[in-house]
PDBML (XML) file of the C-alpha atoms, coordinates in Angstrom:
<?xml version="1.0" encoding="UTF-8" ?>
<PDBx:datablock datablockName="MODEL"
   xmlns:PDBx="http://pdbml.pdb.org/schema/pdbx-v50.xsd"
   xmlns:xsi="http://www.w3.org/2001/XMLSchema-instance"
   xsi:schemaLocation="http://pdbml.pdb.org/schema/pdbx-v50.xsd pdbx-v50.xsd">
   <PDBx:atom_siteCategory>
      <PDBx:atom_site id="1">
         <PDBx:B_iso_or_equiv>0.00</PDBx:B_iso_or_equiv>
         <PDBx:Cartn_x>50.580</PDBx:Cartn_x>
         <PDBx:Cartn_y>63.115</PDBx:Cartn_y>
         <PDBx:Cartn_z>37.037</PDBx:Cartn_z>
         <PDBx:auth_asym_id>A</PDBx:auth_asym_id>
         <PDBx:auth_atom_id>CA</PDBx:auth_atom_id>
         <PDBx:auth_comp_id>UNK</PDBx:auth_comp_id>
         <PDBx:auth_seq_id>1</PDBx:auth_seq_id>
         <PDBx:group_PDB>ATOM</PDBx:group_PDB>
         <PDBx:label_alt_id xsi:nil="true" />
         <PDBx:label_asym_id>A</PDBx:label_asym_id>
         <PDBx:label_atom_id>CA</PDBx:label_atom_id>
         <PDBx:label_comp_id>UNK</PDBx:label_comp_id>
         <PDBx:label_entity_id>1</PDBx:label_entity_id>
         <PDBx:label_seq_id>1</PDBx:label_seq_id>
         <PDBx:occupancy>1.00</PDBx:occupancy>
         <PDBx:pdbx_PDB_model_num>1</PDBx:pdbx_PDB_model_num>
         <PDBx:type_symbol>C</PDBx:type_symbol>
      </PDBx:atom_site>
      <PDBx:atom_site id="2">
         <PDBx:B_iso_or_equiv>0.00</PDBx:B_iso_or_equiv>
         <PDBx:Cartn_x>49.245</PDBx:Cartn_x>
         <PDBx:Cartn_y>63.409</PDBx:Cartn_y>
         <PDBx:Cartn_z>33.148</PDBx:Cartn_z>
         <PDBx:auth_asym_id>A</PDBx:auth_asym_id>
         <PDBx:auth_atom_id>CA</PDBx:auth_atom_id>
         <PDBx:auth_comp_id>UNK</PDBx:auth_comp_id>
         <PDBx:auth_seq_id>2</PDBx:auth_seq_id>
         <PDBx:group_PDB>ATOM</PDBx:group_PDB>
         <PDBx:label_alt_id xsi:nil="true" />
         <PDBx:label_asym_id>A</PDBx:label_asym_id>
         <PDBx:label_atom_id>CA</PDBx:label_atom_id>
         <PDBx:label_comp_id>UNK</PDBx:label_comp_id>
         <PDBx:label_entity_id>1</PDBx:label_entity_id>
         <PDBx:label_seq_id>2</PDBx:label_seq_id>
         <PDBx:occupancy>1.00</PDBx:occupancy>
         <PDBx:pdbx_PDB_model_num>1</PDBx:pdbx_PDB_model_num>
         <PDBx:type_symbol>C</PDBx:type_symbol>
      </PDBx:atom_site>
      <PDBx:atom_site id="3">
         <PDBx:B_iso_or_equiv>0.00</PDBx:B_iso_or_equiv>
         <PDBx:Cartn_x>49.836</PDBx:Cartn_x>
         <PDBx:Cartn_y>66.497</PDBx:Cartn_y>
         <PDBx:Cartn_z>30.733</PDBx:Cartn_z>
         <PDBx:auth_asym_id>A</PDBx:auth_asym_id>
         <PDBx:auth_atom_id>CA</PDBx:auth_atom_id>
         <PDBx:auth_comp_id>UNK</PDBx:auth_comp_id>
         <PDBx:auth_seq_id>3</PDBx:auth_seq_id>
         <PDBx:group_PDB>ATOM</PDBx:group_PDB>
         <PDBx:label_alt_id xsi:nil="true" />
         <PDBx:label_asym_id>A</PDBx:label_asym_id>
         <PDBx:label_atom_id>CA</PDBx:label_atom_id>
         <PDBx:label_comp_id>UNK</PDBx:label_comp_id>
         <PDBx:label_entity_id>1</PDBx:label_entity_id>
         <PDBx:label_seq_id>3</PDBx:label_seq_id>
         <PDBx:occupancy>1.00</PDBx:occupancy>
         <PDBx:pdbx_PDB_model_num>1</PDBx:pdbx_PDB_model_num>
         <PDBx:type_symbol>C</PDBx:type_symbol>
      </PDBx:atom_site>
      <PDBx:atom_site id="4">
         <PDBx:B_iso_or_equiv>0.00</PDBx:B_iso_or_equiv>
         <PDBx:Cartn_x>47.545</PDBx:Cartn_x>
         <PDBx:Cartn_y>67.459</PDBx:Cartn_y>
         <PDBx:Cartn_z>28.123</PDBx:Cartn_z>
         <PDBx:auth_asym_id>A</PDBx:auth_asym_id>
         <PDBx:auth_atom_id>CA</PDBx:auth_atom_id>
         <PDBx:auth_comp_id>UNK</PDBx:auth_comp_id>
         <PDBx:auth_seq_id>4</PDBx:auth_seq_id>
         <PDBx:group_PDB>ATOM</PDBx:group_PDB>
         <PDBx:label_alt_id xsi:nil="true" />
         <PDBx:label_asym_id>A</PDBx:label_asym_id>
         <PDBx:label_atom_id>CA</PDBx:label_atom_id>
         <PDBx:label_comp_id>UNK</PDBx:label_comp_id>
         <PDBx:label_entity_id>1</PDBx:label_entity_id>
         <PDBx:label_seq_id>4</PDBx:label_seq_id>
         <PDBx:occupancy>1.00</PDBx:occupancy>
         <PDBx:pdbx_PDB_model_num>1</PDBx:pdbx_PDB_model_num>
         <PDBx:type_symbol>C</PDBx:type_symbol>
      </PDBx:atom_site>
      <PDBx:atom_site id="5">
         <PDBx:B_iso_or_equiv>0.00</PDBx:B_iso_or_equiv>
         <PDBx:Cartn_x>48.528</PDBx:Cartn_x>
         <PDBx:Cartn_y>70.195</PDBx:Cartn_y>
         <PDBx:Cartn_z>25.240</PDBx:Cartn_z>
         <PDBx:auth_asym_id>A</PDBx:auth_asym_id>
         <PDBx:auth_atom_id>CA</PDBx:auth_atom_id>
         <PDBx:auth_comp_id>UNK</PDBx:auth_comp_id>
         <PDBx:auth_seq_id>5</PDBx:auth_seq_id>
         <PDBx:group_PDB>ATOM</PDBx:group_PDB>
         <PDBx:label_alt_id xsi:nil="true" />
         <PDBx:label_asym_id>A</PDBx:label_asym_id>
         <PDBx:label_atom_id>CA</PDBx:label_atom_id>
         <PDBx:label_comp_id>UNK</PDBx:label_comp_id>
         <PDBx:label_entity_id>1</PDBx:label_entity_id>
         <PDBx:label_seq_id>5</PDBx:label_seq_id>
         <PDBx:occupancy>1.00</PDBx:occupancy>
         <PDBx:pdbx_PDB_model_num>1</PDBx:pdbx_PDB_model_num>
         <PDBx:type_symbol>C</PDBx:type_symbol>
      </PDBx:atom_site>
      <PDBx:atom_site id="6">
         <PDBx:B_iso_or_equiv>0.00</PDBx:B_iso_or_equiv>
         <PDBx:Cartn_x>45.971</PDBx:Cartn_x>
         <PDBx:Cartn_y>72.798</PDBx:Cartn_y>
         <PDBx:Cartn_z>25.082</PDBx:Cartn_z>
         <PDBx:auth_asym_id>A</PDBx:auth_asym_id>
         <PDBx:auth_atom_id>CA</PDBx:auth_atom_id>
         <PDBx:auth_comp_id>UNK</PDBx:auth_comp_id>
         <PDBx:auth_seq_id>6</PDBx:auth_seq_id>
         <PDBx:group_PDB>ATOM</PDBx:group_PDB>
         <PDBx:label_alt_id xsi:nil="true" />
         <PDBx:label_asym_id>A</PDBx:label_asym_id>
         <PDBx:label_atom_id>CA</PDBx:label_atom_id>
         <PDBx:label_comp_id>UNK</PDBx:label_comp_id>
         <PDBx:label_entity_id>1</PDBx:label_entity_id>
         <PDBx:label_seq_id>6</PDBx:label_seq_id>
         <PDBx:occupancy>1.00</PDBx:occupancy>
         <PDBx:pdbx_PDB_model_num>1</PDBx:pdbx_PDB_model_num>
         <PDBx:type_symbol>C</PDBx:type_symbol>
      </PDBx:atom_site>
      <PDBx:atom_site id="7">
         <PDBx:B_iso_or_equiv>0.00</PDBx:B_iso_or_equiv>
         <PDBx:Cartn_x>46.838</PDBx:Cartn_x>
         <PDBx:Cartn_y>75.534</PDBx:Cartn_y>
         <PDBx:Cartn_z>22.681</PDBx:Cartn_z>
         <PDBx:auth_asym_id>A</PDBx:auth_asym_id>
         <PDBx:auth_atom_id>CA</PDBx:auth_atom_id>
         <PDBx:auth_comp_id>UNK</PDBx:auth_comp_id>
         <PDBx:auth_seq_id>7</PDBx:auth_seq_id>
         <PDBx:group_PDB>ATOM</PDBx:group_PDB>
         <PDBx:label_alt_id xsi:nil="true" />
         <PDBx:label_asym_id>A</PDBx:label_asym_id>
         <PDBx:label_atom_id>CA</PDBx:label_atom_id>
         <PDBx:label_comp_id>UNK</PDBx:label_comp_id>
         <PDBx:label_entity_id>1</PDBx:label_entity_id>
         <PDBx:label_seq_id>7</PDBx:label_seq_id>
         <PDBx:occupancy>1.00</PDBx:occupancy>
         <PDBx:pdbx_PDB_model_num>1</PDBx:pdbx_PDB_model_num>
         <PDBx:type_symbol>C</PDBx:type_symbol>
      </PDBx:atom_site>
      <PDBx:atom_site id="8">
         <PDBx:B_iso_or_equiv>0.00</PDBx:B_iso_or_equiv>
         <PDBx:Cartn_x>44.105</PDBx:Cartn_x>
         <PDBx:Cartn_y>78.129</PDBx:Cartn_y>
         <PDBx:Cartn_z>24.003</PDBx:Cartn_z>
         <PDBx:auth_asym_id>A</PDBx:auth_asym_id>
         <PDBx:auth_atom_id>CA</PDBx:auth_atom_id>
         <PDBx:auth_comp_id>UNK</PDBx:auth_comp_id>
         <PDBx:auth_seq_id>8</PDBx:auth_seq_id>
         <PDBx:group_PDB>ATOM</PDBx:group_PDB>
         <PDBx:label_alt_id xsi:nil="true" />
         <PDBx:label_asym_id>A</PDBx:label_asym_id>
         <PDBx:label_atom_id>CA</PDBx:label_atom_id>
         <PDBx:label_comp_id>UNK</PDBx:label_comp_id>
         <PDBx:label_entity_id>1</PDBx:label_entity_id>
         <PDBx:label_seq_id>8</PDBx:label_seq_id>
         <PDBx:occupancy>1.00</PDBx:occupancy>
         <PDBx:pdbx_PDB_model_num>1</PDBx:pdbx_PDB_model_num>
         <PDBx:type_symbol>C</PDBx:type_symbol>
      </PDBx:atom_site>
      <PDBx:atom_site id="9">
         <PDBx:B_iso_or_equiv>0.00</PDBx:B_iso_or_equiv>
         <PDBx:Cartn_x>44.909</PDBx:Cartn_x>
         <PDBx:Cartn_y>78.217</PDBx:Cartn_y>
         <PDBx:Cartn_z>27.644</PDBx:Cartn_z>
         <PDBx:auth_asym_id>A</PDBx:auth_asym_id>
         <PDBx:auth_atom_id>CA</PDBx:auth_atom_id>
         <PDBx:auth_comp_id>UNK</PDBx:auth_comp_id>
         <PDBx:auth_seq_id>9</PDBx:auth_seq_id>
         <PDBx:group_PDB>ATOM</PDBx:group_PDB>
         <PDBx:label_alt_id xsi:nil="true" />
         <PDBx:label_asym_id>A</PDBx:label_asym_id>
         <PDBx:label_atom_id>CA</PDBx:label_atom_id>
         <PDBx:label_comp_id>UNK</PDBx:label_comp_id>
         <PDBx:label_entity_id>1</PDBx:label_entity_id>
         <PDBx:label_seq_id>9</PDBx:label_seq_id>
         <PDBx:occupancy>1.00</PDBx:occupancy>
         <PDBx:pdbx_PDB_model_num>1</PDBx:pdbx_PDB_model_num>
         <PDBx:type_symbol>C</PDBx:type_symbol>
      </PDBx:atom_site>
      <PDBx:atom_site id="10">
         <PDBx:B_iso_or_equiv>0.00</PDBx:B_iso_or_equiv>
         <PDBx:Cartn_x>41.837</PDBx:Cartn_x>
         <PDBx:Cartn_y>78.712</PDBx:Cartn_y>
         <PDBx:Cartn_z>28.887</PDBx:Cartn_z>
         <PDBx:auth_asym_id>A</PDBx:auth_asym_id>
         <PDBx:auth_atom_id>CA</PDBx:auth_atom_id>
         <PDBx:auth_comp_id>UNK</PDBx:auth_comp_id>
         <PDBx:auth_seq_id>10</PDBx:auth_seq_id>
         <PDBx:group_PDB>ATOM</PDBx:group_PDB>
         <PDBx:label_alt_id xsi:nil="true" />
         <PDBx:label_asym_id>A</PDBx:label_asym_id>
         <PDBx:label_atom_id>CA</PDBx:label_atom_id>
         <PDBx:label_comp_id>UNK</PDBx:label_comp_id>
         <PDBx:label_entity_id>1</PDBx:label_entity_id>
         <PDBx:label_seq_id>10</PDBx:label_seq_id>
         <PDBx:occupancy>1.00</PDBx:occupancy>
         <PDBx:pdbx_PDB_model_num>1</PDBx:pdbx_PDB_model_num>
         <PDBx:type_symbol>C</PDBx:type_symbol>
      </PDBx:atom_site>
      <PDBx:atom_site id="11">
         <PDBx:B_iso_or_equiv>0.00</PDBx:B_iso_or_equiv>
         <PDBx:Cartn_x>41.527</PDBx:Cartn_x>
         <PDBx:Cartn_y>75.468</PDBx:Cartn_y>
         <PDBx:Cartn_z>31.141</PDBx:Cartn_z>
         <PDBx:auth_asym_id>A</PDBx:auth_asym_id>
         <PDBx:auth_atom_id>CA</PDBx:auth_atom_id>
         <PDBx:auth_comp_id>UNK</PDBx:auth_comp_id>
         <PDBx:auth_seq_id>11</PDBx:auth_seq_id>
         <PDBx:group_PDB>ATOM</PDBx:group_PDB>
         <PDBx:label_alt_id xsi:nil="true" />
         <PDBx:label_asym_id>A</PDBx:label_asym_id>
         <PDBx:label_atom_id>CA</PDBx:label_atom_id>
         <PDBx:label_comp_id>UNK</PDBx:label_comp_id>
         <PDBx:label_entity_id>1</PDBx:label_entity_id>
         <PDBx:label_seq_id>11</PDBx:label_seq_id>
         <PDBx:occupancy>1.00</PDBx:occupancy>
         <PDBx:pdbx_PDB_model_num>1</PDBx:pdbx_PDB_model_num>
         <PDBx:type_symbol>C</PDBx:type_symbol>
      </PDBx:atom_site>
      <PDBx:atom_site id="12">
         <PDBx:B_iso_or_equiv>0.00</PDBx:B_iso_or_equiv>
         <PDBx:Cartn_x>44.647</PDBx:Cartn_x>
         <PDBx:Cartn_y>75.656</PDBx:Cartn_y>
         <PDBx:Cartn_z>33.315</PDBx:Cartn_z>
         <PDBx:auth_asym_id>A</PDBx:auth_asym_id>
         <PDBx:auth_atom_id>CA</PDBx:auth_atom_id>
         <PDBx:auth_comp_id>UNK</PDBx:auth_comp_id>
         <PDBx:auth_seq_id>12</PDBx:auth_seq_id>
         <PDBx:group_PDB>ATOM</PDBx:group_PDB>
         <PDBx:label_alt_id xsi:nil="true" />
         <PDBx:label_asym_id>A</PDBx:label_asym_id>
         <PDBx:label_atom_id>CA</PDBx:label_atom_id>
         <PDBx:label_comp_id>UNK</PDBx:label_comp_id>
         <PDBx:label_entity_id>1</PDBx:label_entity_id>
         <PDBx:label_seq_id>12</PDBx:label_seq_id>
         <PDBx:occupancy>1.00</PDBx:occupancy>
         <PDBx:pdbx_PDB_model_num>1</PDBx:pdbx_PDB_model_num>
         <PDBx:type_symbol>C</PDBx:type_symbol>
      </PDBx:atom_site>
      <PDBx:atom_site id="13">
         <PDBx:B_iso_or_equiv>0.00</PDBx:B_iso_or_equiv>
         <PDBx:Cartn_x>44.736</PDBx:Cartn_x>
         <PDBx:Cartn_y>71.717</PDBx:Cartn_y>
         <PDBx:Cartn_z>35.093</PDBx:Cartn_z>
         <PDBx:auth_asym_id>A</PDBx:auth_asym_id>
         <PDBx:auth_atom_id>CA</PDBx:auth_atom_id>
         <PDBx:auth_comp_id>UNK</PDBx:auth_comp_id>
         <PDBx:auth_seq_id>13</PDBx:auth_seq_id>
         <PDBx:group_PDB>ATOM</PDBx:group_PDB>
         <PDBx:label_alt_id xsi:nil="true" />
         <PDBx:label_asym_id>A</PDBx:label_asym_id>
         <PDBx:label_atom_id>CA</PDBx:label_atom_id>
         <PDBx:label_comp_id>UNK</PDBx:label_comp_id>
         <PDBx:label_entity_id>1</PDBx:label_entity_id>
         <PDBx:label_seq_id>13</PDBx:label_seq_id>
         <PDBx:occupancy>1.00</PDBx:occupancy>
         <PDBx:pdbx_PDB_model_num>1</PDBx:pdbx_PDB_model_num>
         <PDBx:type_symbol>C</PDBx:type_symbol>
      </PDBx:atom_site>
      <PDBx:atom_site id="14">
         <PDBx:B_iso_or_equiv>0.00</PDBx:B_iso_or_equiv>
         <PDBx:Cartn_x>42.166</PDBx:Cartn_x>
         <PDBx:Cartn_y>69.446</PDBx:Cartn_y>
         <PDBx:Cartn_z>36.147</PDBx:Cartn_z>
         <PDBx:auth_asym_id>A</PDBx:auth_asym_id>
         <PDBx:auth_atom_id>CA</PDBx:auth_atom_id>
         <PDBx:auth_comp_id>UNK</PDBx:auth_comp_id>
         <PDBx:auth_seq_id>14</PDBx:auth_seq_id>
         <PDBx:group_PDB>ATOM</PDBx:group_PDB>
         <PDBx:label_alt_id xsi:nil="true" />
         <PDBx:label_asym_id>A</PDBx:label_asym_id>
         <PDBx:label_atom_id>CA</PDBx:label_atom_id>
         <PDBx:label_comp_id>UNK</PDBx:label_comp_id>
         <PDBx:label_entity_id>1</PDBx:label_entity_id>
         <PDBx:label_seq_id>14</PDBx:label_seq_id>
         <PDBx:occupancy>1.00</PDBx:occupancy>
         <PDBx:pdbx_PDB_model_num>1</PDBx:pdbx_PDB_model_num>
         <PDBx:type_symbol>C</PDBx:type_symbol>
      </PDBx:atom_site>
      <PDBx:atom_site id="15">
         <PDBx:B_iso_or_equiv>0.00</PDBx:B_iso_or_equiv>
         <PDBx:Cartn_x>41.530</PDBx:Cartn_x>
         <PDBx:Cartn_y>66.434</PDBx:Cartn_y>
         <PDBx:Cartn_z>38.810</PDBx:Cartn_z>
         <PDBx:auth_asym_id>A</PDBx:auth_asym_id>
         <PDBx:auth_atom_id>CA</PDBx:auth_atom_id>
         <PDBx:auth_comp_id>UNK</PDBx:auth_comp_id>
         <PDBx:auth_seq_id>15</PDBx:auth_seq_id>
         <PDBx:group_PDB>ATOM</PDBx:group_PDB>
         <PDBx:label_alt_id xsi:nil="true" />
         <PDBx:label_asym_id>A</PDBx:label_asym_id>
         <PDBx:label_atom_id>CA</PDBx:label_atom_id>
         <PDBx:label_comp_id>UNK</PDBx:label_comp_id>
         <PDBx:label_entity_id>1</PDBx:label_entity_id>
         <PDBx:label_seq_id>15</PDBx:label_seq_id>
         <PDBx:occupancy>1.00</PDBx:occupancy>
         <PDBx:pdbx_PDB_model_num>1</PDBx:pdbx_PDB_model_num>
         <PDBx:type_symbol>C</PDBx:type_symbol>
      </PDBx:atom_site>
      <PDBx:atom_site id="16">
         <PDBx:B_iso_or_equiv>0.00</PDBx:B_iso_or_equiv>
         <PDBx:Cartn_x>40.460</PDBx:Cartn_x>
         <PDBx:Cartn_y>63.875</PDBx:Cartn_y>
         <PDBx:Cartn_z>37.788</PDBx:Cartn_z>
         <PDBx:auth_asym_id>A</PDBx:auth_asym_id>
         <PDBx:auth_atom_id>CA</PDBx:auth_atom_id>
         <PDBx:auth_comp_id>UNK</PDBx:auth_comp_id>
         <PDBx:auth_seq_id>16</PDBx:auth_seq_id>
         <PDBx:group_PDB>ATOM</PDBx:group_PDB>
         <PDBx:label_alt_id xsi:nil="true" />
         <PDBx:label_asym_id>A</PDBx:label_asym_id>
         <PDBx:label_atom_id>CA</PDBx:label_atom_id>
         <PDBx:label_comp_id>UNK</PDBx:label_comp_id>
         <PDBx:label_entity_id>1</PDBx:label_entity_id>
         <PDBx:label_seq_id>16</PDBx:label_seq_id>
         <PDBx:occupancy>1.00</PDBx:occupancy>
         <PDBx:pdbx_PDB_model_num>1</PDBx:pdbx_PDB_model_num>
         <PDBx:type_symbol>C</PDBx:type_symbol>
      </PDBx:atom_site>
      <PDBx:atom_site id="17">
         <PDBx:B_iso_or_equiv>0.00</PDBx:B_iso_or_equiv>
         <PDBx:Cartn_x>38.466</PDBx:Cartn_x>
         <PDBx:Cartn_y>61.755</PDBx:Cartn_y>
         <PDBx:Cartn_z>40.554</PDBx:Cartn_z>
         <PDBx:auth_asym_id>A</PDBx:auth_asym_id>
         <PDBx:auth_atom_id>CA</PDBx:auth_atom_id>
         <PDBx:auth_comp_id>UNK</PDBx:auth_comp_id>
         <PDBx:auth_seq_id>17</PDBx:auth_seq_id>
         <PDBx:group_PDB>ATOM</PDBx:group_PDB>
         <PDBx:label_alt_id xsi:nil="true" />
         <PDBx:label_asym_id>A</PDBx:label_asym_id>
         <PDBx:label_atom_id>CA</PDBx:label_atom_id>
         <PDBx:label_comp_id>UNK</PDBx:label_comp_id>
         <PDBx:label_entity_id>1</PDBx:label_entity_id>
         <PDBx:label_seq_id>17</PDBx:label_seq_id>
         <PDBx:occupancy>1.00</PDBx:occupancy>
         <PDBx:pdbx_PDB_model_num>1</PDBx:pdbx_PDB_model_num>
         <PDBx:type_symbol>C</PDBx:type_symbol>
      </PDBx:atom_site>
      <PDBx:atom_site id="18">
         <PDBx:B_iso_or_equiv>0.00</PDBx:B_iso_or_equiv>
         <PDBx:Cartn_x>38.127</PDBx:Cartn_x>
         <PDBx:Cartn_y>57.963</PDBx:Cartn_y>
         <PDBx:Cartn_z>41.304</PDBx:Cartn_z>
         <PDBx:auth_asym_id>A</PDBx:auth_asym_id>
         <PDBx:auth_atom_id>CA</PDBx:auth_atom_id>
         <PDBx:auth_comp_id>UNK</PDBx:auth_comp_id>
         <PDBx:auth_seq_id>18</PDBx:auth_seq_id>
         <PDBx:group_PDB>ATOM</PDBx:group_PDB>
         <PDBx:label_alt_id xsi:nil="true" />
         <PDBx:label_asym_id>A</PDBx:label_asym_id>
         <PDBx:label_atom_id>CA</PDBx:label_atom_id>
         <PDBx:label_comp_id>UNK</PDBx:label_comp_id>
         <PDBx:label_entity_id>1</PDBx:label_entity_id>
         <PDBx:label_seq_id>18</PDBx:label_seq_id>
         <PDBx:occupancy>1.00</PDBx:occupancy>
         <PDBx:pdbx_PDB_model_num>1</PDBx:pdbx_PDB_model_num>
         <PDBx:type_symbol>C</PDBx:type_symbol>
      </PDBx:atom_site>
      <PDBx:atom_site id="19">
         <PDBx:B_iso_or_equiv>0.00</PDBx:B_iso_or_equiv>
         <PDBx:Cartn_x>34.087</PDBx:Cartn_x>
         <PDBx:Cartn_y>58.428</PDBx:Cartn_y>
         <PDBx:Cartn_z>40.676</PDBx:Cartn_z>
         <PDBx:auth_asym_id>A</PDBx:auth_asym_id>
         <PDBx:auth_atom_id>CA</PDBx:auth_atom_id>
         <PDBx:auth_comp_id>UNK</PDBx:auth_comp_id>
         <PDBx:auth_seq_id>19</PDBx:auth_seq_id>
         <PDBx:group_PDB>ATOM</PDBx:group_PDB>
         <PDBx:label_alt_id xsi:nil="true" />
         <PDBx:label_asym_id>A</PDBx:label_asym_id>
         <PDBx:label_atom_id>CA</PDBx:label_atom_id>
         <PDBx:label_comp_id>UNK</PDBx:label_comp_id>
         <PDBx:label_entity_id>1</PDBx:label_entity_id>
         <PDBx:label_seq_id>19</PDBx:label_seq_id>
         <PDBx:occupancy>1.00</PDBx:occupancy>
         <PDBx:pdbx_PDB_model_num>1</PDBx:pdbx_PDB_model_num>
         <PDBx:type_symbol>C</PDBx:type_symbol>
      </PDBx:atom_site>
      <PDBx:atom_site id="20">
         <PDBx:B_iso_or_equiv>0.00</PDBx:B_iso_or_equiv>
         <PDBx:Cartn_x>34.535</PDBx:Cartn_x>
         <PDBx:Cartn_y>59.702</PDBx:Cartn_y>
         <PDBx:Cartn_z>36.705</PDBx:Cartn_z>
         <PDBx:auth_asym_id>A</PDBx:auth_asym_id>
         <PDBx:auth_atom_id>CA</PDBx:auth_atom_id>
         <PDBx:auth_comp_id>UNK</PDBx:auth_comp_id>
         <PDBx:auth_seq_id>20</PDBx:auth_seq_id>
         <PDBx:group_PDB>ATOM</PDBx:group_PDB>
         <PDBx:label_alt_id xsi:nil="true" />
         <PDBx:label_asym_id>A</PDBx:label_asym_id>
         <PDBx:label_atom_id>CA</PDBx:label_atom_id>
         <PDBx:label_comp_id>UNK</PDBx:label_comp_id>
         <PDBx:label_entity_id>1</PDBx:label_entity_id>
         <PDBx:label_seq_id>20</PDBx:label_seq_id>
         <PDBx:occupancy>1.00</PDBx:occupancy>
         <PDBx:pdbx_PDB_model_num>1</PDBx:pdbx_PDB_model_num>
         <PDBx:type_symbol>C</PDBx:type_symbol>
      </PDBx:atom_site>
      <PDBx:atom_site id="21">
         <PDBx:B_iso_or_equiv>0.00</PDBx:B_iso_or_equiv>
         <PDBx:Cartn_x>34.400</PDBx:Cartn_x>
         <PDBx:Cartn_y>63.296</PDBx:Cartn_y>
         <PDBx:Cartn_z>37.257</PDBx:Cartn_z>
         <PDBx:auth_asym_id>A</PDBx:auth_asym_id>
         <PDBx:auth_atom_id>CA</PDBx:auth_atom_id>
         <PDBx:auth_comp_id>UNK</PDBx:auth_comp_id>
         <PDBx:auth_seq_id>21</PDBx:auth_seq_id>
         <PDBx:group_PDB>ATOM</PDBx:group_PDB>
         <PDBx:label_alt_id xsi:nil="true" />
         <PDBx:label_asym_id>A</PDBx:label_asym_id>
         <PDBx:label_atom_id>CA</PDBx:label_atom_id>
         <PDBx:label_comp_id>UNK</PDBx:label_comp_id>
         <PDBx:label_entity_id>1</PDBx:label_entity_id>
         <PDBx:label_seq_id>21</PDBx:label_seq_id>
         <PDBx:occupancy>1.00</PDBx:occupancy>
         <PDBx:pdbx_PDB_model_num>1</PDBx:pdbx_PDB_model_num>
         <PDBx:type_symbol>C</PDBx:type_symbol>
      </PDBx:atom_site>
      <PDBx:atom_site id="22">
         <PDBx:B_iso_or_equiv>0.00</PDBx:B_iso_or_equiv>
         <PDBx:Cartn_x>37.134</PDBx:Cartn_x>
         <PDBx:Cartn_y>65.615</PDBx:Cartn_y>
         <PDBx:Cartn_z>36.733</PDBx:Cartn_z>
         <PDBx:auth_asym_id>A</PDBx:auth_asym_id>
         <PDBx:auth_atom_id>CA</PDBx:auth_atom_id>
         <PDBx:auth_comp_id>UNK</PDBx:auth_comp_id>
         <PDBx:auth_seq_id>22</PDBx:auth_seq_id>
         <PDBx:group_PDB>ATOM</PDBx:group_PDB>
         <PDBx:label_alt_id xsi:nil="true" />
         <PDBx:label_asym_id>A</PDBx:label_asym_id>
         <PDBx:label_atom_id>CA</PDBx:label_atom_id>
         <PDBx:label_comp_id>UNK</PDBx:label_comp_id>
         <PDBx:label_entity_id>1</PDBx:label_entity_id>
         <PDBx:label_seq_id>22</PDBx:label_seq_id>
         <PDBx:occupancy>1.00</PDBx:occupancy>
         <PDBx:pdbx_PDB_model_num>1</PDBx:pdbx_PDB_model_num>
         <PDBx:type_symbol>C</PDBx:type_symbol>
      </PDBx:atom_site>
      <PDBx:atom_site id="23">
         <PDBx:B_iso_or_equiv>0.00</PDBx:B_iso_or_equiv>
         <PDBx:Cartn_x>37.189</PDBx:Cartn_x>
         <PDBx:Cartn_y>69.000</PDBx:Cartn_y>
         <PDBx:Cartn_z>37.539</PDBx:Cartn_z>
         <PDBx:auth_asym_id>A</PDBx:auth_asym_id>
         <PDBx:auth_atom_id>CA</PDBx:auth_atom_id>
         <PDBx:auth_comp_id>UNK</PDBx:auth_comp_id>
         <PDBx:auth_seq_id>23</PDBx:auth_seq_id>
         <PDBx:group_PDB>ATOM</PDBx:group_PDB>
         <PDBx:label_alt_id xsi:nil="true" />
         <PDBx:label_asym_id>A</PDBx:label_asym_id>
         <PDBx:label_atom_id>CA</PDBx:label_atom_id>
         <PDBx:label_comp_id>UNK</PDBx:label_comp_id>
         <PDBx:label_entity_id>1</PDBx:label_entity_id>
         <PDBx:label_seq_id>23</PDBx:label_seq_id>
         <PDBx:occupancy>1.00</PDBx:occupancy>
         <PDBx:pdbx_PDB_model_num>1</PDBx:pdbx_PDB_model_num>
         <PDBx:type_symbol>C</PDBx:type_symbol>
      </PDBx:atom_site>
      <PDBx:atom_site id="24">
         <PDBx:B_iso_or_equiv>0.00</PDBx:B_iso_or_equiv>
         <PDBx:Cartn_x>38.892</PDBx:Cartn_x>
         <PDBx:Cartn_y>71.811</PDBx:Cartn_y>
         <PDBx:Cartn_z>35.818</PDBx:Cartn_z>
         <PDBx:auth_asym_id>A</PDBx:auth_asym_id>
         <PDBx:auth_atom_id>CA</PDBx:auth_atom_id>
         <PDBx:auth_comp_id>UNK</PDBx:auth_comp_id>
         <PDBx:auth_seq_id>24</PDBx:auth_seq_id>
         <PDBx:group_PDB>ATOM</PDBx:group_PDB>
         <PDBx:label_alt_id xsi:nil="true" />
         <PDBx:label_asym_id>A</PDBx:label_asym_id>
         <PDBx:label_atom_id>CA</PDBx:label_atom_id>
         <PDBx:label_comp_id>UNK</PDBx:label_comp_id>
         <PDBx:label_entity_id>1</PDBx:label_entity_id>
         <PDBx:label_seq_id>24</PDBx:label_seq_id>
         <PDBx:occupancy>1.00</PDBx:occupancy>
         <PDBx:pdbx_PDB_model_num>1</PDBx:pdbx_PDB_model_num>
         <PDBx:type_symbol>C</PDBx:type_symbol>
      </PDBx:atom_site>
      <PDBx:atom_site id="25">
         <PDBx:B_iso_or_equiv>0.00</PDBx:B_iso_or_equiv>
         <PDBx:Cartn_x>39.662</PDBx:Cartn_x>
         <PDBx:Cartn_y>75.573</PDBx:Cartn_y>
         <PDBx:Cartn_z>36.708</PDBx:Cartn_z>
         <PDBx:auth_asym_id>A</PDBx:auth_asym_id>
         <PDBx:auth_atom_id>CA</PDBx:auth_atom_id>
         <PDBx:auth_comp_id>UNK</PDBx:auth_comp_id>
         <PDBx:auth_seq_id>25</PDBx:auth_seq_id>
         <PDBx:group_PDB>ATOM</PDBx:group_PDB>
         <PDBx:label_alt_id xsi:nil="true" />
         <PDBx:label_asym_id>A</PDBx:label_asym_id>
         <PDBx:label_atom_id>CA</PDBx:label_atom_id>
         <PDBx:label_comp_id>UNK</PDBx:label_comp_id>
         <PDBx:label_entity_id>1</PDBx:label_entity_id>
         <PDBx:label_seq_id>25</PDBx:label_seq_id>
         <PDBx:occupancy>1.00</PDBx:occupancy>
         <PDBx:pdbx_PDB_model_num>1</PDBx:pdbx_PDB_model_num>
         <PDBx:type_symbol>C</PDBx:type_symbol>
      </PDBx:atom_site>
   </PDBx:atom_siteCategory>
</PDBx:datablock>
């Protein structure tokens, strides 16, 4: 369980997935 800073807000969490991607809301 990671935490990025990200000032704008815009991407609220992602998953990150064993194959590379990551997807983000």
């Amino acid at each position: 369980i990671k935490v990025v800073v990200h000032p704008q807000s815009i991407v609220h969490s992602m998953v990150a997935y064993s194959d590379g991607s990551v997807l983000a809301q």
